[in-house]
Structure formats: C-alpha cells, structure tokens
N, C-alpha and C. Protein backbone atom coordinates (compact mmCIF):
# COMPACT_ATOMS: atom_id res chain seq x y z
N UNK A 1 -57.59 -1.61 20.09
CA UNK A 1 -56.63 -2.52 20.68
C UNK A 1 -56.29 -3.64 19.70
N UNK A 2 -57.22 -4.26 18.97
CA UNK A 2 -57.00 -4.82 18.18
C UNK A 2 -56.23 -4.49 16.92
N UNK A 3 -55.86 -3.40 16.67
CA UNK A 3 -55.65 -3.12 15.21
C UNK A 3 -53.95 -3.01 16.04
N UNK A 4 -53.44 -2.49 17.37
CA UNK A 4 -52.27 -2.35 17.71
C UNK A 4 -52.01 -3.24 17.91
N UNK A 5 -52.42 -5.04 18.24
CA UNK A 5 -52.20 -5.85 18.24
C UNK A 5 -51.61 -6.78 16.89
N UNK A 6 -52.65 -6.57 15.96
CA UNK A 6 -52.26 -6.59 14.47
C UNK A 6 -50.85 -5.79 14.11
N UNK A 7 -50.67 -4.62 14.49
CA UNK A 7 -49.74 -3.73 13.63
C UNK A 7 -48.66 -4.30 14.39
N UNK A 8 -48.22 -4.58 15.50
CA UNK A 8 -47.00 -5.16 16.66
C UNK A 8 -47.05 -6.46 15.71
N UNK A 9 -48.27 -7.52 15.78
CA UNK A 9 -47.51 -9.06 14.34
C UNK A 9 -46.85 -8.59 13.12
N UNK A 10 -47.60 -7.74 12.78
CA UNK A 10 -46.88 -7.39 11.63
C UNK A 10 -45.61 -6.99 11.34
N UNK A 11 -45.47 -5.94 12.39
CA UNK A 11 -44.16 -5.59 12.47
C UNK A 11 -43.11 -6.80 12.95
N UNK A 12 -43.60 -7.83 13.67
CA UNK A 12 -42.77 -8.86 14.37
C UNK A 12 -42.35 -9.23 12.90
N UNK A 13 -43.26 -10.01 12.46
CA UNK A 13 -43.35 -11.01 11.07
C UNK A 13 -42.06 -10.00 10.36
N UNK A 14 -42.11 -8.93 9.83
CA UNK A 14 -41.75 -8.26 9.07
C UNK A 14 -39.81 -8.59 9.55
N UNK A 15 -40.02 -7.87 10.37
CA UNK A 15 -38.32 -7.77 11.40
C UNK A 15 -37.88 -9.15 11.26
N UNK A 16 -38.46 -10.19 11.62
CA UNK A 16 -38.59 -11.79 11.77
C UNK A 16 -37.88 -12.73 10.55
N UNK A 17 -38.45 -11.77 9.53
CA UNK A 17 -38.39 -12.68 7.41
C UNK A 17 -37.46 -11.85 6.96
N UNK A 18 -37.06 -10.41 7.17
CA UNK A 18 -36.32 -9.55 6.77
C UNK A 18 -35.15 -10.14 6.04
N UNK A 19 -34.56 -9.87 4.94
CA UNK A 19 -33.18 -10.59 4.65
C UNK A 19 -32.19 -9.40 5.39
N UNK A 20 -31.13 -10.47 6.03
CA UNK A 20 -30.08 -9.92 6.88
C UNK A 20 -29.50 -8.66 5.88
N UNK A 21 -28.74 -7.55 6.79
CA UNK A 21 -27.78 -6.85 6.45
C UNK A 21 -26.71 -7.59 6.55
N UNK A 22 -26.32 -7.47 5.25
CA UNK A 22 -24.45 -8.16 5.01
C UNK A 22 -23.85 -7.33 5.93
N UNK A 23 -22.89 -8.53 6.39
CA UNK A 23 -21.75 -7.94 7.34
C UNK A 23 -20.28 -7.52 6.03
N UNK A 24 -19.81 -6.65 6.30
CA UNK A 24 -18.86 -6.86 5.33
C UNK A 24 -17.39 -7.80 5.39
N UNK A 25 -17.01 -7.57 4.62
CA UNK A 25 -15.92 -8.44 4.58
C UNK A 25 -14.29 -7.38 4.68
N UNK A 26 -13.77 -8.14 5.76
CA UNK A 26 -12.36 -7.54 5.46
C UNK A 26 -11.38 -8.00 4.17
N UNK A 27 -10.68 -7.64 3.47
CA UNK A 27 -9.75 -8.03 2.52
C UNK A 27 -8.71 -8.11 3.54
N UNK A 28 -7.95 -9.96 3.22
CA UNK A 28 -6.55 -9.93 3.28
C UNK A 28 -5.59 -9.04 3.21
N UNK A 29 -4.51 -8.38 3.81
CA UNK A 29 -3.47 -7.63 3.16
C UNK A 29 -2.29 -7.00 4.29
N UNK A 30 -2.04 -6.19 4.07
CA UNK A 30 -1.01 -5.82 5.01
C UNK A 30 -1.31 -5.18 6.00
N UNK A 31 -0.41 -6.01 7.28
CA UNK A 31 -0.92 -5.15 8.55
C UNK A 31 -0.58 -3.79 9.11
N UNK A 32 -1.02 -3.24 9.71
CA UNK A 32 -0.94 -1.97 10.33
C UNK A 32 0.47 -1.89 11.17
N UNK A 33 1.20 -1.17 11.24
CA UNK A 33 2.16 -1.09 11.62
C UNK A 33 3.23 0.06 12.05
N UNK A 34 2.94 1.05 13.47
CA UNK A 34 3.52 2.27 13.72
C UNK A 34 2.22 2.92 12.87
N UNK A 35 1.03 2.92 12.13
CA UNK A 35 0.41 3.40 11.66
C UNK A 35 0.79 3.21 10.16
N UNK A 36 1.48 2.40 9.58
CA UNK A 36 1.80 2.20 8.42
C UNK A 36 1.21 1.01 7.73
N UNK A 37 0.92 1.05 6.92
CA UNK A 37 0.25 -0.09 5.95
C UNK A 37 1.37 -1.26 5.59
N UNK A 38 2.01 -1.91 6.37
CA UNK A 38 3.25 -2.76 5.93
C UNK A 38 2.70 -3.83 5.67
N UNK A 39 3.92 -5.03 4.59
CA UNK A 39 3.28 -6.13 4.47
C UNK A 39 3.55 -7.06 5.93
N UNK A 40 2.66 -8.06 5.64
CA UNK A 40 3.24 -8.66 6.78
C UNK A 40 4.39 -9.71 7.11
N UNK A 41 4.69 -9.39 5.97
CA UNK A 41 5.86 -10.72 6.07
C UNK A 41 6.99 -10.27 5.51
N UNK A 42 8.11 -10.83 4.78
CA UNK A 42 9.00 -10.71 4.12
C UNK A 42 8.51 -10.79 2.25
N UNK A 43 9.17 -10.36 1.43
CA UNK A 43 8.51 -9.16 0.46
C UNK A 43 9.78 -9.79 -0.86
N UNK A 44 9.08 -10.06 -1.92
CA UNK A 44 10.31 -10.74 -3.15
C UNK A 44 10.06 -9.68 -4.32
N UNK A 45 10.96 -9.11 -4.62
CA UNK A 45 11.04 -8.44 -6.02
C UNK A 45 12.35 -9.47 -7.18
N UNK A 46 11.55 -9.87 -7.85
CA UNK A 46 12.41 -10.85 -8.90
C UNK A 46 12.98 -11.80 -8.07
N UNK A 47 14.45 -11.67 -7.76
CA UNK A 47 14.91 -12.88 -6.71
C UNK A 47 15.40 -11.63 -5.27
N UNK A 48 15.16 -10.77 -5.23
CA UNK A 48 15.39 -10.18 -4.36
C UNK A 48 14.00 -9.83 -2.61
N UNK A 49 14.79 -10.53 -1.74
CA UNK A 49 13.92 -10.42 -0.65
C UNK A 49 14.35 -9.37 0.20
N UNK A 50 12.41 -8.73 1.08
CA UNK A 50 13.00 -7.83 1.65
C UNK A 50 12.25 -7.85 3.01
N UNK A 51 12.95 -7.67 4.24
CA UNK A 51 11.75 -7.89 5.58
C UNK A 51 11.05 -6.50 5.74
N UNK A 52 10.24 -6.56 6.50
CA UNK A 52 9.38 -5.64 7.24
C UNK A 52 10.24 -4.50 7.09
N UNK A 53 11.05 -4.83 8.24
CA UNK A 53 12.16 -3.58 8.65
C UNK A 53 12.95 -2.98 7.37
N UNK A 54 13.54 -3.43 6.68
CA UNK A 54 13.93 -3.12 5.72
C UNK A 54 13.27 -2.19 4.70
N UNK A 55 11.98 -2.77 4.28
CA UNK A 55 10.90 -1.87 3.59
C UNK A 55 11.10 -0.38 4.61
N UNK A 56 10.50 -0.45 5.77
CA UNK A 56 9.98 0.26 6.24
C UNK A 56 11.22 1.08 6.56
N UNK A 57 12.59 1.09 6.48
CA UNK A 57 13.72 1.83 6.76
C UNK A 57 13.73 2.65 5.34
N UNK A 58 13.31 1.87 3.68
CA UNK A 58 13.36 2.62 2.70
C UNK A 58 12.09 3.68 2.81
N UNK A 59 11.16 3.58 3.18
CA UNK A 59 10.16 4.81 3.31
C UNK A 59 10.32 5.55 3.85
N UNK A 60 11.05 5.35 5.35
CA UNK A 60 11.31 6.26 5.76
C UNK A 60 11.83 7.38 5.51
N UNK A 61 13.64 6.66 4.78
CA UNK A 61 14.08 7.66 4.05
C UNK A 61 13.71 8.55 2.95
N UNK A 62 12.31 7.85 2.12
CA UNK A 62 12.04 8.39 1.18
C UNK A 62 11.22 9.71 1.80
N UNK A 63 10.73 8.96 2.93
CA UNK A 63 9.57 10.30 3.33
C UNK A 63 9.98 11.19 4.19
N UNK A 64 11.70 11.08 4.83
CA UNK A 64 12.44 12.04 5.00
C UNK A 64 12.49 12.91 4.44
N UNK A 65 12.92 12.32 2.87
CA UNK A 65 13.35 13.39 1.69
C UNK A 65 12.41 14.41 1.36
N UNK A 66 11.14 13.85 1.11
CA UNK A 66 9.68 14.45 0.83
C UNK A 66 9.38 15.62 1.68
N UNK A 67 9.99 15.77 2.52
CA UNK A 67 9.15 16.32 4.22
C UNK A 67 10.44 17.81 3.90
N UNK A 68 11.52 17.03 4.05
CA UNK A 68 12.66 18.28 3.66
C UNK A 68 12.63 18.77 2.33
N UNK A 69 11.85 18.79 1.30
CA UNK A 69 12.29 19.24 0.22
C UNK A 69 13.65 18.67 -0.78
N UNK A 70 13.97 17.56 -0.30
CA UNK A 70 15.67 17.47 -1.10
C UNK A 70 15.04 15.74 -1.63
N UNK A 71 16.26 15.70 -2.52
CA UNK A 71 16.36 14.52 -3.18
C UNK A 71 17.78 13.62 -3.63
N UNK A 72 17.95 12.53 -4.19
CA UNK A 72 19.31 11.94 -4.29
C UNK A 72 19.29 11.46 -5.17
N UNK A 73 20.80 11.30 -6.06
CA UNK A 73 20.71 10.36 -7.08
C UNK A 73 20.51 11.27 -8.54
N UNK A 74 20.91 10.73 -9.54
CA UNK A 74 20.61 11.62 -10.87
C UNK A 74 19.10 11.50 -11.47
N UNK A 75 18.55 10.30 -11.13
CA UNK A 75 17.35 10.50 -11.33
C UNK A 75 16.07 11.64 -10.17
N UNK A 76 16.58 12.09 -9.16
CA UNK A 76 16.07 12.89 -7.97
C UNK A 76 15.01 11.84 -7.55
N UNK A 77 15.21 11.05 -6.58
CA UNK A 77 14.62 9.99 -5.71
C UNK A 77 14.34 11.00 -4.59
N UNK A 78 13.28 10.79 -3.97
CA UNK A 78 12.31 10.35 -4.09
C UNK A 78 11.64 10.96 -5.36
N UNK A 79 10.77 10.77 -6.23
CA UNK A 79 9.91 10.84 -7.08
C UNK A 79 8.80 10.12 -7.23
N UNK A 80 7.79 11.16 -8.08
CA UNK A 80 6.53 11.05 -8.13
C UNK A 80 5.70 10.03 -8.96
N UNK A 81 5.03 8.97 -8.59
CA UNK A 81 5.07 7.34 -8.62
C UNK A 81 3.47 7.82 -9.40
N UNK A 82 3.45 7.13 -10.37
CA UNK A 82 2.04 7.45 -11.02
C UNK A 82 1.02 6.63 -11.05
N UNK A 83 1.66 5.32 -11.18
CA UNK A 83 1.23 4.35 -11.21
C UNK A 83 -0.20 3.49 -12.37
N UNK A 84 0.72 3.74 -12.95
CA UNK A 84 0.12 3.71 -14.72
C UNK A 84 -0.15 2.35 -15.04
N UNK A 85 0.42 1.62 -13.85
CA UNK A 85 -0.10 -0.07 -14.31
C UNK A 85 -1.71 -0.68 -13.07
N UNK A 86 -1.48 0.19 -12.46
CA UNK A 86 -2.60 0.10 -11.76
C UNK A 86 -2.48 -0.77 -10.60
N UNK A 87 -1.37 -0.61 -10.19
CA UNK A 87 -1.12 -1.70 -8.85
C UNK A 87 -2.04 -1.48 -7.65
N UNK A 88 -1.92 -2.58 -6.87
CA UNK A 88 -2.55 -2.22 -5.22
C UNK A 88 -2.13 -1.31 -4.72
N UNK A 89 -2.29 -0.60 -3.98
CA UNK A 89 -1.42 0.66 -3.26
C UNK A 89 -2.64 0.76 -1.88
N UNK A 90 -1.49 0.21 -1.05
CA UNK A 90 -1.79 -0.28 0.57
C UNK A 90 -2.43 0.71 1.38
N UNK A 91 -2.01 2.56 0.65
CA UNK A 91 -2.17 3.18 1.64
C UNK A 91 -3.80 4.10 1.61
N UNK A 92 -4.96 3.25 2.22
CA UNK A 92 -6.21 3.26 1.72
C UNK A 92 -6.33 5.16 2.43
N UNK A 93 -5.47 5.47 3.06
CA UNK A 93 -5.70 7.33 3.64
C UNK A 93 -5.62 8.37 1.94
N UNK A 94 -4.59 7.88 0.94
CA UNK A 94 -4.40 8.71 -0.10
C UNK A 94 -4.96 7.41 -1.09
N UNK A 95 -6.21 6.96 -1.70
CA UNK A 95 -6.23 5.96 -2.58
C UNK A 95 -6.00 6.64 -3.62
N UNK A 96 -5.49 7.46 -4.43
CA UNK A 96 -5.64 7.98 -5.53
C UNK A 96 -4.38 8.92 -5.58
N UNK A 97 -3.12 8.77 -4.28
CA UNK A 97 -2.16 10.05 -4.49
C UNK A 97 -2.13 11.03 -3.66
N UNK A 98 -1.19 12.20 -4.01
CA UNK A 98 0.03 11.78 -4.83
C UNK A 98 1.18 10.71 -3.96
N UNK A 99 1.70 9.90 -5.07
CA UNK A 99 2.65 8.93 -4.44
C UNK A 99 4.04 9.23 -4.81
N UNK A 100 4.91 8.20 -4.13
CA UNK A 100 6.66 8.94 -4.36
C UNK A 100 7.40 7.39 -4.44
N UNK A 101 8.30 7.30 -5.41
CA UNK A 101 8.91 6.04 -5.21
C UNK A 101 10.45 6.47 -5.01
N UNK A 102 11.04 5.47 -3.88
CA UNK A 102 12.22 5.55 -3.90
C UNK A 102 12.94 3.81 -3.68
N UNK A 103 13.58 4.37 -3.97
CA UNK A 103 14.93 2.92 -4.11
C UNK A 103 14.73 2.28 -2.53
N UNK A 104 14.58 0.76 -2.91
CA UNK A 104 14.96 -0.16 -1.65
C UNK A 104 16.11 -0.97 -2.44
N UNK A 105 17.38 -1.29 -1.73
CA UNK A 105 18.19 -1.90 -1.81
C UNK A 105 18.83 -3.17 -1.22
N UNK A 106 18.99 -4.34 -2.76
CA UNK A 106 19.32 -5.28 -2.16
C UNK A 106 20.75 -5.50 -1.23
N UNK A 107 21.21 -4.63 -0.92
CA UNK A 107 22.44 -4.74 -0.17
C UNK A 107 22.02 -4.35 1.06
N UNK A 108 20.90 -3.86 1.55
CA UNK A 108 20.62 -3.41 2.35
C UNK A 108 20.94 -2.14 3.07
N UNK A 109 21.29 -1.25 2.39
CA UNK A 109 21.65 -0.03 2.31
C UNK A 109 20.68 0.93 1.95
N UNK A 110 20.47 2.36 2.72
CA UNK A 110 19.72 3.16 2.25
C UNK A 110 20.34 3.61 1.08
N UNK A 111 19.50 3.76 0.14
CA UNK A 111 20.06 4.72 -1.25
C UNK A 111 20.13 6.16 -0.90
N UNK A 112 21.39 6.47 -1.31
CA UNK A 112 21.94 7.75 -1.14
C UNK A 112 22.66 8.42 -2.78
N UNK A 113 22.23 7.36 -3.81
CA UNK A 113 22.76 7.72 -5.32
C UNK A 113 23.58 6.69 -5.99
N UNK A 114 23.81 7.03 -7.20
CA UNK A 114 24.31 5.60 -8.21
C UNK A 114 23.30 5.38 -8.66
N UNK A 115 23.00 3.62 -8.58
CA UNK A 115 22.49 3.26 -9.27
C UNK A 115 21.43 2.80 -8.49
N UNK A 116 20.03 2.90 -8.72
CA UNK A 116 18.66 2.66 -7.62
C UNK A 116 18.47 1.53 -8.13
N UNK A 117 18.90 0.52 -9.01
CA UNK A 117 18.63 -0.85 -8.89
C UNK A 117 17.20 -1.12 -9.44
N UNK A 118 16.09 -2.04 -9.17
CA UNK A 118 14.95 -2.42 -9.86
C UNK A 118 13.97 -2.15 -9.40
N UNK A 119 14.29 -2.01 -7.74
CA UNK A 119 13.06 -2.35 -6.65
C UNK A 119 12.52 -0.75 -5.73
N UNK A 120 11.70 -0.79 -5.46
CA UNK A 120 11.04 0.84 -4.68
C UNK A 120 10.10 0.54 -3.91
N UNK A 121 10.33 1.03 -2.94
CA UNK A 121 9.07 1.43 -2.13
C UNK A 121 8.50 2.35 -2.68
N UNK A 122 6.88 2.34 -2.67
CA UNK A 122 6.07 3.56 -2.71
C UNK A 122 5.27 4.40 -1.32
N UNK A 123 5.14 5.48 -1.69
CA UNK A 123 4.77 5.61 0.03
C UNK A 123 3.95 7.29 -0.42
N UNK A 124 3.10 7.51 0.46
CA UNK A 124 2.75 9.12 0.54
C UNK A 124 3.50 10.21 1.03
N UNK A 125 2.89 11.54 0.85
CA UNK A 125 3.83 12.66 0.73
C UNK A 125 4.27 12.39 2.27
N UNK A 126 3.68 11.96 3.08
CA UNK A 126 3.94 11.96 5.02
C UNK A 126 4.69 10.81 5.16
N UNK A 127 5.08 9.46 3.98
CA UNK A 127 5.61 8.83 4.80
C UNK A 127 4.66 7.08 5.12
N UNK A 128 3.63 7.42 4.67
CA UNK A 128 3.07 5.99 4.89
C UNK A 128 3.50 5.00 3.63
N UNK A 129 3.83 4.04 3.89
CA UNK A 129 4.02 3.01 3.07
C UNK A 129 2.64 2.80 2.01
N UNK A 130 2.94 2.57 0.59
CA UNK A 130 1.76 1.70 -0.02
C UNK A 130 1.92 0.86 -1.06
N UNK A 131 3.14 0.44 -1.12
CA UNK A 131 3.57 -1.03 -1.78
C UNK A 131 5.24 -1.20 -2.15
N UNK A 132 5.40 -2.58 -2.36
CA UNK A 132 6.50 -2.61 -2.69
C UNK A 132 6.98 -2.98 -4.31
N UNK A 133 6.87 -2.46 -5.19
CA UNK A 133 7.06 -2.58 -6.84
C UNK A 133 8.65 -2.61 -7.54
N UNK A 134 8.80 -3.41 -8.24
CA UNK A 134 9.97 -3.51 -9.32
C UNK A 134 9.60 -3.31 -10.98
N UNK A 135 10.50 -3.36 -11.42
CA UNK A 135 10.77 -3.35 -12.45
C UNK A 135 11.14 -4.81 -13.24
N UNK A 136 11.56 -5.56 -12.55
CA UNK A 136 11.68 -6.78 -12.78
C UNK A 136 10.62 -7.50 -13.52
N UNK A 137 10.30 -8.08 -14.48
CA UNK A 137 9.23 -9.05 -15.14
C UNK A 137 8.28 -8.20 -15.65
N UNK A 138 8.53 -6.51 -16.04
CA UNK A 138 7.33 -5.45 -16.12
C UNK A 138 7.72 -6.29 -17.79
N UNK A 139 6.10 -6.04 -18.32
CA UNK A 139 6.02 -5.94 -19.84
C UNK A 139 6.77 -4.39 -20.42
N UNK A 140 7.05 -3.75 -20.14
CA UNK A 140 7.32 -2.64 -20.61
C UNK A 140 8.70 -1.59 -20.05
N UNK A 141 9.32 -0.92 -20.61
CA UNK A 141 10.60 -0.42 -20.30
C UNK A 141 10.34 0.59 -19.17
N UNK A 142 10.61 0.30 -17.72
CA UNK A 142 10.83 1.88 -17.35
C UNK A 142 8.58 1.27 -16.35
N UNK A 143 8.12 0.00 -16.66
CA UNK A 143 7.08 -0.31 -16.39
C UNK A 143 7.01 -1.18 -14.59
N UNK A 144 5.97 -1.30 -13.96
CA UNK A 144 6.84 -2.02 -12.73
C UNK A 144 5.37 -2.77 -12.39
N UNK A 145 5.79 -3.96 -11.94
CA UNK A 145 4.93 -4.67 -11.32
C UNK A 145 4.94 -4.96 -9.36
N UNK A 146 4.00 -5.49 -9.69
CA UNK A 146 3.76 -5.68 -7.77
C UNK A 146 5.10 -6.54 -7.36
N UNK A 147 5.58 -6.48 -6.40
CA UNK A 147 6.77 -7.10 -5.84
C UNK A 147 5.54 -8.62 -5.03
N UNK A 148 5.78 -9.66 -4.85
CA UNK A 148 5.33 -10.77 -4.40
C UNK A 148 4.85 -10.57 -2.70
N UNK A 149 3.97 -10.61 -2.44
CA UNK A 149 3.65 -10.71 -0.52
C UNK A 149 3.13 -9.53 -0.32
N UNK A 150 3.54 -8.74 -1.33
CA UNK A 150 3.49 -7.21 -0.85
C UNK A 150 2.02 -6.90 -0.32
C-alpha cells in the first residue's frame, strides 16, 4: 500500500512540474471563403486595387478554363504558375502545386484576350484561390511579386 501511495505522488508531482504542451499558433492570413482561401480585404498590385469579389470572379474564370480544357489570349491563360520567386501561396490543400495563373483586370473585366496586363490570380487545378501576384516592382523580366494584403 505504501509503495502505491508513493507511485500515485510521484506520478502527481510528475503531471504537476511537467512543461506544458505548446498550443499552436494560428498564422494571420486570408479567410476562408465558399471554401476558398481569399484575402480578406481589398488587394493592391502596383497602384492597382482589387476587392474580394473581383479576385474571386478572376479564379473563377481561370478555373473554368482549367476544368474545360480551353484557354484565351496568345499567351494561353490560364497557365501553369511555377512560382520561382517563392511567394505565399494561400492554398495550404496543394502547398507545392500544380498552380495556374490567369489575368485579373484593372477594368474590371474578365480577360477574354489582348493584353493580360501585370496582375493574376493564382489558383489550383479545381479552382481554389492561392494568391494574388504582379509583375509590377519584380526584380526581373517576366518575374512577379506578392500583390499587397494578399
């Protein structure tokens, strides 16, 4: 009886001094949205702003395109986003790919061809959003950085 008395302090003491299990931490970032990784706010590429809705009207279309097989434009938008500068990419279901960028437009128009301008949504083969990137301020030709909020 004594020694189960001992082994129950011990175990108290033990459980008692233990250093806690870390709780983890959430990261800041974009909220969930229809199941999409959107930012939460309104979105700046160079001087160009873009809302929620807006983003999320260019993925769509992009992940229209993706889903049907077809594409627009002389460069064939949607296309395959590599991401060689190493940006955030929101959509933590594919962290690694494959991704697709297509044209968001400051006129607010879906791109349907011409000229795709600076700015893209990126998004997965289904359609989820995972950032918003330009070309604007890239060190490099043809290079793209994070769009601001995104």
């Amino acid at each position: 009886m004594l020694a189960l008395r001992w082994i129950s302090a011990t175990f108290f003491i033990a459980v008692a001094t233990a250093t806690p299990i870390a709780t983890p931490t959430v990261k800041e970032g974009p909220s969930q949205v229809q199941g999409r990784a959107l930012p939460s706010g309104t979105v700046t590429c160079g001087s160009n702003l873009y809302s929620v809705s807006r983003i999320s009207s260019a993925v769509a279309a992009g992940g229209s395109h993706v889903a049907a097989g077809t594409t627009v434009g002389s460069n064939s938008y949607p296309h395959r986003f590599y991401n060689y500068e190493g940006l955030n990419m929101w959509c933590s279901s594919t962290p690694s790919g494959p991704w697709y960028e297509f044209p968001i437009l400051s006129s607010g128009s879906i791109y349907t061809g011409g000229s795709p301008g600076a700015d893209r949504v990126v998004h997965t083969t289904n359609g989820t959003y995972c950032a918003t990137v330009t070309h604007t301020g890239a060190s490099s030709t043809n290079g793209f950085v994070q769009c601001l909020n995104d």
